[in-house]
Every structure is written in C-alpha cells, then in structure tokens.
N, C-alpha and C. Protein backbone atom coordinates (compact mmCIF):
# COMPACT_ATOMS: atom_id res chain seq x y z
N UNK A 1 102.82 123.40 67.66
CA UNK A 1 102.06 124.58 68.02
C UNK A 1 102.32 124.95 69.48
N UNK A 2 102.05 123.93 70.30
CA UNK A 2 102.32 124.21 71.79
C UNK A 2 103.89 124.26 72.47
N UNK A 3 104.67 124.02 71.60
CA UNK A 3 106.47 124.17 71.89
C UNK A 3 106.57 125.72 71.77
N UNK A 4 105.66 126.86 71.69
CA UNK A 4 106.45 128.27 71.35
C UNK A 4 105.99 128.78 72.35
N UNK A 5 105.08 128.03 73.52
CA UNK A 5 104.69 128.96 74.52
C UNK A 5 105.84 128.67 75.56
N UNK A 6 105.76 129.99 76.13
CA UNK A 6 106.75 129.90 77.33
C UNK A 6 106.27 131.14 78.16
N UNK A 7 107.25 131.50 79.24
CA UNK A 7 106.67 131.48 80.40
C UNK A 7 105.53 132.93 80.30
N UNK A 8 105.70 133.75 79.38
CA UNK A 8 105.31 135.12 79.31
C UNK A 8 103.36 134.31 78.72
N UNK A 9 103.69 133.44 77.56
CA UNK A 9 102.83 133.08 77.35
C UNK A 9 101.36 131.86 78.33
N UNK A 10 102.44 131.35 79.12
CA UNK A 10 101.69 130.73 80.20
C UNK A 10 100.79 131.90 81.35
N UNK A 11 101.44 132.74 81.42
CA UNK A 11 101.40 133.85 82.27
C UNK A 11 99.99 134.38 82.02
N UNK A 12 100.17 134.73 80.69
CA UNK A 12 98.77 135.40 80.24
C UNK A 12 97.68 134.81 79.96
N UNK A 13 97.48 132.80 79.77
CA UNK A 13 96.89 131.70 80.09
C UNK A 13 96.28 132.21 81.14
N UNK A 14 96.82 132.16 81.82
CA UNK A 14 96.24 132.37 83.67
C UNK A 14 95.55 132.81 84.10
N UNK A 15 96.18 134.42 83.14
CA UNK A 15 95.34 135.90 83.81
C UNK A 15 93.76 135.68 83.13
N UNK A 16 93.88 135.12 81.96
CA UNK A 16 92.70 134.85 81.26
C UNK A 16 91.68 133.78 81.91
N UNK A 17 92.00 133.16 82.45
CA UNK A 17 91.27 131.98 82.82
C UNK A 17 90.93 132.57 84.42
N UNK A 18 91.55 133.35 84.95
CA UNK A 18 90.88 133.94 86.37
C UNK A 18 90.44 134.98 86.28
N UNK A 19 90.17 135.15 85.18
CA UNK A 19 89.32 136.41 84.61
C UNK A 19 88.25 136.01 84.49
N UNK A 20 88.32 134.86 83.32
CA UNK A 20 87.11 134.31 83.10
C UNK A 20 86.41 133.57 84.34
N UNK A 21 86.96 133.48 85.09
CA UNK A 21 86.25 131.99 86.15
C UNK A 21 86.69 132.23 87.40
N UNK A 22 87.16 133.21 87.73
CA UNK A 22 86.93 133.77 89.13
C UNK A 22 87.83 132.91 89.52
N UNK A 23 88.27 133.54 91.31
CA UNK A 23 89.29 132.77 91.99
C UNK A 23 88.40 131.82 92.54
N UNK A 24 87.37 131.98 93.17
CA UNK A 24 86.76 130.79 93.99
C UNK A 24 85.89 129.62 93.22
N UNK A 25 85.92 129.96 91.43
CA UNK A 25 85.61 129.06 90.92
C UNK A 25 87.07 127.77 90.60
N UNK A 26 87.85 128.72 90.34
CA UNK A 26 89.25 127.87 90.09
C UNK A 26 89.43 126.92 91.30
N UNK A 27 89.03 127.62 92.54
CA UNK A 27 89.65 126.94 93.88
C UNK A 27 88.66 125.38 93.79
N UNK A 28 87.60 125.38 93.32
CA UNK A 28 87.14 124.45 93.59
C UNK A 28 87.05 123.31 92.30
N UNK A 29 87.54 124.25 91.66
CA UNK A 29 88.14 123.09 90.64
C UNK A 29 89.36 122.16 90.39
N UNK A 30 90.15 123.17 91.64
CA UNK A 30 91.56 121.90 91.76
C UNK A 30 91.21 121.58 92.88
N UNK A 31 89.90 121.54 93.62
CA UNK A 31 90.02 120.59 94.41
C UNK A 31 89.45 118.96 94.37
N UNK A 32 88.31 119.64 92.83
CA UNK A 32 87.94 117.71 92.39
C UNK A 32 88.90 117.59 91.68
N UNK A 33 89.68 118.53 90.79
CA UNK A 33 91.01 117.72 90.19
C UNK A 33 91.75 116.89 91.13
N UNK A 34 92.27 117.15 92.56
CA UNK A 34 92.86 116.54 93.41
C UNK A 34 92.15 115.29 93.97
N UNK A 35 91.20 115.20 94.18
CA UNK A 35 89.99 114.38 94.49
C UNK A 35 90.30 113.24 93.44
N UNK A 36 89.87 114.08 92.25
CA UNK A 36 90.09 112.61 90.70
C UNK A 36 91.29 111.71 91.00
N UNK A 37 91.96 112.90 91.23
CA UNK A 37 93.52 111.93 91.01
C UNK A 37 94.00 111.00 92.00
N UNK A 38 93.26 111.86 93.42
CA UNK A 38 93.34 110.61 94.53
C UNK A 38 92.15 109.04 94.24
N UNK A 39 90.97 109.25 93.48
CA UNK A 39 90.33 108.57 93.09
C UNK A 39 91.03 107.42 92.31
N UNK A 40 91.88 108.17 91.47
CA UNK A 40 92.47 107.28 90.36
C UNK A 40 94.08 106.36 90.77
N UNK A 41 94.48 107.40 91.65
CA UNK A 41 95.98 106.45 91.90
C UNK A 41 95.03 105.36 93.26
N UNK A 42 94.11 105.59 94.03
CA UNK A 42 93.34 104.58 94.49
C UNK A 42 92.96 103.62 94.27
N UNK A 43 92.27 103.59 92.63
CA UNK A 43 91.68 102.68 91.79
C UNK A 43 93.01 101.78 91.67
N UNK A 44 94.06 102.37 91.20
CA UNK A 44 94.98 101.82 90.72
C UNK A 44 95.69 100.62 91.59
N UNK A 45 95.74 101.30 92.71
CA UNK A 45 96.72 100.66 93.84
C UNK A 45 95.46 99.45 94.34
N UNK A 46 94.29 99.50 94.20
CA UNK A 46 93.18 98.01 94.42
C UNK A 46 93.40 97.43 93.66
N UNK A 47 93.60 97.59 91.91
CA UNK A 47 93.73 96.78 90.95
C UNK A 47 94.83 96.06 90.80
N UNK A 48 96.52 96.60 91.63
CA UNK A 48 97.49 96.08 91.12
C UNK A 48 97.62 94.95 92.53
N UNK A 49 96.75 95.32 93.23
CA UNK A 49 96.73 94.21 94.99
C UNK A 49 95.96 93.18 94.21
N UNK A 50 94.96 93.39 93.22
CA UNK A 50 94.16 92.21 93.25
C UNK A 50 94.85 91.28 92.31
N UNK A 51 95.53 92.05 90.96
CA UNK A 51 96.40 91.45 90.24
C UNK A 51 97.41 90.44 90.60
N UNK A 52 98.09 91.09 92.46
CA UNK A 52 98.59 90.29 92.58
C UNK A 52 98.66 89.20 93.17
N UNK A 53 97.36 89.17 93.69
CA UNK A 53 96.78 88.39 94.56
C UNK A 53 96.43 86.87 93.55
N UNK A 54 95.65 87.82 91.99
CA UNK A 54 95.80 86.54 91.67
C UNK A 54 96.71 85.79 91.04
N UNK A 55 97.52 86.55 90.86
CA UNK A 55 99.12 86.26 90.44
C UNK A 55 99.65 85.01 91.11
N UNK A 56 99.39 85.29 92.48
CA UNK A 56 99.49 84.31 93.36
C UNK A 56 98.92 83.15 93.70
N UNK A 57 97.15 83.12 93.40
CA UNK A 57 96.80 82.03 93.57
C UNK A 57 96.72 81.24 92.20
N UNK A 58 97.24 81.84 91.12
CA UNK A 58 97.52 81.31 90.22
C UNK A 58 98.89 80.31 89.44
N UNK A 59 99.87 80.56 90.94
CA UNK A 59 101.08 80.84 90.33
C UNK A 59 101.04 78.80 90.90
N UNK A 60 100.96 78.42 91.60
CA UNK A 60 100.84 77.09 92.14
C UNK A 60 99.56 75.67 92.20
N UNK A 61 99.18 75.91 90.91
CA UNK A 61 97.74 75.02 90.62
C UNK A 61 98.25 73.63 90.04
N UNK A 62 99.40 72.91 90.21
CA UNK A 62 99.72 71.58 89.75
C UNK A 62 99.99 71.22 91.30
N UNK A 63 99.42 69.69 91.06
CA UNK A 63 99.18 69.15 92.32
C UNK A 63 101.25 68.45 93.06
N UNK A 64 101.25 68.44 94.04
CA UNK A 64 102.63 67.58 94.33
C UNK A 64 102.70 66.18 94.58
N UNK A 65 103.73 66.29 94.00
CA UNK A 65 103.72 64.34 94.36
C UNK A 65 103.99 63.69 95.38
N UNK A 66 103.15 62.93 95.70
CA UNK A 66 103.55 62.24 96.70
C UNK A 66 104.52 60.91 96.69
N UNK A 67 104.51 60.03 97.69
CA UNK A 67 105.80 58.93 97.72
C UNK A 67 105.36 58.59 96.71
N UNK A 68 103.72 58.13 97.17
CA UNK A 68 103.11 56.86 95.98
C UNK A 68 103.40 57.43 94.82
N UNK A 69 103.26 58.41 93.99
CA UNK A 69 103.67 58.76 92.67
C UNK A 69 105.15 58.40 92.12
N UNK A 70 105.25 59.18 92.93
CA UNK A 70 107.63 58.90 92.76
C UNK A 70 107.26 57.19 92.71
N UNK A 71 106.82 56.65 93.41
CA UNK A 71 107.84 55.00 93.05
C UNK A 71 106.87 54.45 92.00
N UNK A 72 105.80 54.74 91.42
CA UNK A 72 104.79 54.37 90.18
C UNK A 72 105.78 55.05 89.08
N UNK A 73 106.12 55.90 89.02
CA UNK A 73 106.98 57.18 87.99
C UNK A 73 108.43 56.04 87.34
C-alpha cells in the first residue's frame, strides 16, 4: 500500500497535516520528537557502558595460581 506514494503524494501529506495542525503546532512537535530521540540514543549509550562494564567484571572471576598450587598440581 505504502510503495505507490511518491513525491507528489508525500507533498500533499504535508500540506494536509499543516493545515490541520498549524506551523507552530508542528514546530513543537519535532522538537519533543528530537528530545525523544536524544532521550533514547542516551538511554542507549548508559546501557551499552554498563553492559560493558559488566562484561568486564565478569570476564576474570577464577582465582590464579599461585607457586603453592603449581607444585601440589
């Protein structure tokens, strides 16, 4: 359904929607859209620090051997 629109049809999307909703309503709607998205690639970039954080303190939890082990072994 949505593969036959093109640009004539985007066009008239537009005119309709700033018809309906005014310019200074639109303006402030891409500005929490921009907001969300800084919200969200934010969220993102804490979650993949903490991921790797514990990536890390996870990555080395077996103890090392010492002499005394090696010559008991």
């Amino acid at each position: 359904m949505l593969n036959n629109i093109g640009l004539p049809g985007l066009l008239l999307i537009a005119v309709v929607v700033l018809v309906l909703f005014g310019r200074g309503k639109i303006s402030s709607l891409m500005g929490e859209v921009g907001k969300g998205i800084t919200a969200f690639k934010k969220g993102v970039r804490e979650e993949t620090e903490e991921a790797a954080k514990s990536l890390e303190s996870a990555r080395d939890v077996t103890p090392e051997e010492t002499g005394r082990q090696k010559d008991e072994a």
